[in-house]
Protein backbone atom coordinates (compact mmCIF):
# COMPACT_ATOMS: atom_id res chain seq x y z
CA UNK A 1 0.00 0.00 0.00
CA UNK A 2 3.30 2.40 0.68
CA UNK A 3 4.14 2.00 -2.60
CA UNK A 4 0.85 2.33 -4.24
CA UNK A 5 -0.21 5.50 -1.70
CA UNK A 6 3.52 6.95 -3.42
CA UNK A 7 2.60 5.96 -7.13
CA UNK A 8 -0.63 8.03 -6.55
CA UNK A 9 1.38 11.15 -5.48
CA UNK A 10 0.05 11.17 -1.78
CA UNK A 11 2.07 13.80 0.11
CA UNK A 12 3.64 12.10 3.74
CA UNK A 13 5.03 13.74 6.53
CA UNK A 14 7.90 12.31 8.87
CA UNK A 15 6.99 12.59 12.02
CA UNK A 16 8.41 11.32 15.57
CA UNK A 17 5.71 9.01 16.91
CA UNK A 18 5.51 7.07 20.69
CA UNK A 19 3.76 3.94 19.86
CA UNK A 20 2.20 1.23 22.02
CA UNK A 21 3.25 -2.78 20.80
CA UNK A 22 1.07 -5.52 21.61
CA UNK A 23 2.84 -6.35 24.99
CA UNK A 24 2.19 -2.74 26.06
CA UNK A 25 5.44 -1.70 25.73
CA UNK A 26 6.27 1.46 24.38
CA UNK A 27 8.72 2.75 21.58
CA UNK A 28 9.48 5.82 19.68
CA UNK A 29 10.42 6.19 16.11
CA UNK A 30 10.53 7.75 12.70
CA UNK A 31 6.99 7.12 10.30
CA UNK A 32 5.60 8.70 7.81
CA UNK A 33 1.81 10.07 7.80
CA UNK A 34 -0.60 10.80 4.74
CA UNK A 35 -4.02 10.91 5.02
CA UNK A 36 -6.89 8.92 2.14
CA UNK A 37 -10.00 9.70 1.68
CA UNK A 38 -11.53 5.90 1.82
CA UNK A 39 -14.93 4.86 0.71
CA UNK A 40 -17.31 2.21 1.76
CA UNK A 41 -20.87 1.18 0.99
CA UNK A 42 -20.94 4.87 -0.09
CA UNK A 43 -19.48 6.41 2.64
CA UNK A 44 -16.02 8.25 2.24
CA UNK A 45 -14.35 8.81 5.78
CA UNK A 46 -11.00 10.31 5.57
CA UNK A 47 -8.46 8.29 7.31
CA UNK A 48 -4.83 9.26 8.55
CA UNK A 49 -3.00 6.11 7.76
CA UNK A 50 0.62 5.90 9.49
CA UNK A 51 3.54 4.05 7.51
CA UNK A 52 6.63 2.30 9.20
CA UNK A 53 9.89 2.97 6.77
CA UNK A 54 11.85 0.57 9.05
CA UNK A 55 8.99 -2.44 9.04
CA UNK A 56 10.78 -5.32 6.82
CA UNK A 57 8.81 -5.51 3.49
CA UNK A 58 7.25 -2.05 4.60
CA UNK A 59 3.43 -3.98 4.53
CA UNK A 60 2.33 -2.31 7.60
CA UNK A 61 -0.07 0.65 7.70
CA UNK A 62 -1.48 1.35 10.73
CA UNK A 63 -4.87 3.04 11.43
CA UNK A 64 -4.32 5.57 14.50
CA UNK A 65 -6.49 6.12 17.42
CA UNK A 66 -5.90 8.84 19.47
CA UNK A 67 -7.11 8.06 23.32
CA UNK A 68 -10.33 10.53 23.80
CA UNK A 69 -10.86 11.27 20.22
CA UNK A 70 -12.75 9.84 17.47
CA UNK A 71 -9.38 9.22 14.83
CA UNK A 72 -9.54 5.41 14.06
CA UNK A 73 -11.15 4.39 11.17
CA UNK A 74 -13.92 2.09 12.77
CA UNK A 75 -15.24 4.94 15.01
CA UNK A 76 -15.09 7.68 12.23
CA UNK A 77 -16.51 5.59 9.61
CA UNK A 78 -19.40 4.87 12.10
CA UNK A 79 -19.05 1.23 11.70
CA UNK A 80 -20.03 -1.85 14.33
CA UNK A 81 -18.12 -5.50 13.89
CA UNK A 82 -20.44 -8.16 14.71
CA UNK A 83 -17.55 -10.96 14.57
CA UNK A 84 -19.78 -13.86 15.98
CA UNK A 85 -21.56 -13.30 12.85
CA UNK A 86 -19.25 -12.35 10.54
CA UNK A 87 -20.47 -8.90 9.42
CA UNK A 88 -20.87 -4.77 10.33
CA UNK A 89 -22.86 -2.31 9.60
CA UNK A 90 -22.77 1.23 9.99
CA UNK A 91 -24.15 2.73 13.73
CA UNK A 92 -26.67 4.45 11.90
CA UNK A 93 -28.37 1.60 10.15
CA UNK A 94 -28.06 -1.72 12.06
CA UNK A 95 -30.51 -3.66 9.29
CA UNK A 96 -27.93 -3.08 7.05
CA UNK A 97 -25.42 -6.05 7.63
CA UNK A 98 -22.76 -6.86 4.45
CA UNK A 99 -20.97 -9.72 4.81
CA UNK A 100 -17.85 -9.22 5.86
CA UNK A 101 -15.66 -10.32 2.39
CA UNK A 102 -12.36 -9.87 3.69
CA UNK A 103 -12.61 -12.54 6.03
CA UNK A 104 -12.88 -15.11 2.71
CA UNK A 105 -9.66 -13.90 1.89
CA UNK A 106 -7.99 -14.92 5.27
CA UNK A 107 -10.13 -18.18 5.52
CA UNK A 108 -12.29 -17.36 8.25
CA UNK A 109 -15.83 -19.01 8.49
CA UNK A 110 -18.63 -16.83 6.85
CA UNK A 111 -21.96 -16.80 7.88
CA UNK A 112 -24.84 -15.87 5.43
C-alpha cells in the first residue's frame, strides 16, 4: 500500500511518533503520515493512515487512534463489527449487515 499510496502522489510527513506494541510496551520512532480519503458502501471517511519505513517488506499501515478522540477508522466511519456473525454495519443503520468479504480472503468461516 506504501508504494501504491507513493505511485498516486500522496504527500507524507515524517513525524516522531511514541507507539504502544502488543505487549504494552512502548517505543518511539521515525513514520511517515498521509491521510486517504476511503470509501465504503458509499461512505467516504477520511483516514490518517501511518507508515513504518523501518517495518521489513514495509506492509504495515497502521490506522491511529488517538485516546479521547474519534481518529480510528472504525469509530469515524461509524461502523459496528459483529464478529460472531461475521459482518458490520454502519451505527446508523443496524438492518444493514454486508458480509464481511475480507474474512474469505484470510479463511475465516462466513456466515450468510
Amino acid at each position: 500500500m506504501y508504494q501504491v499510496f507513493k505511485d498516486k502522489g500522496l504527500i507524507f510527513q515524517e513525524t516522531t511518533l511514541t507507539m504502544s506494541l502488543a505487549d504494552g510496551q512502548q517505543t518511539t520512532g521515525e513514520v511517515f503520515t498521509t491521510q486517504v480519503m476511503i470509501e465504503i458502501e458509499g461512505r467516504s471517511v477520511l483516514t490518517r493512515f501511518i507508515i513504518l519505513p523501518k517495518a521489513k517488506g514495509n506492509q504495515t499501515l497502521l490506522l491511529p487512534k488517538t485516546k479521547g478522540t474519534r481518529t480510528d477508522f472504525l469509530s469515524s466511519a461509524g461502523l459496528i463489527l459483529d464478529v460472531k456473525n461475521a459482518c458490520w454495519y454502519f451505527w446508523d443503520n443496524p438492518t444493514y449487515n454486508p458480509t464481511v468479504s475480507v474474512w474469505r480472503r484470510i479463511g475465516h468461516p462466513v456466515h450468510s
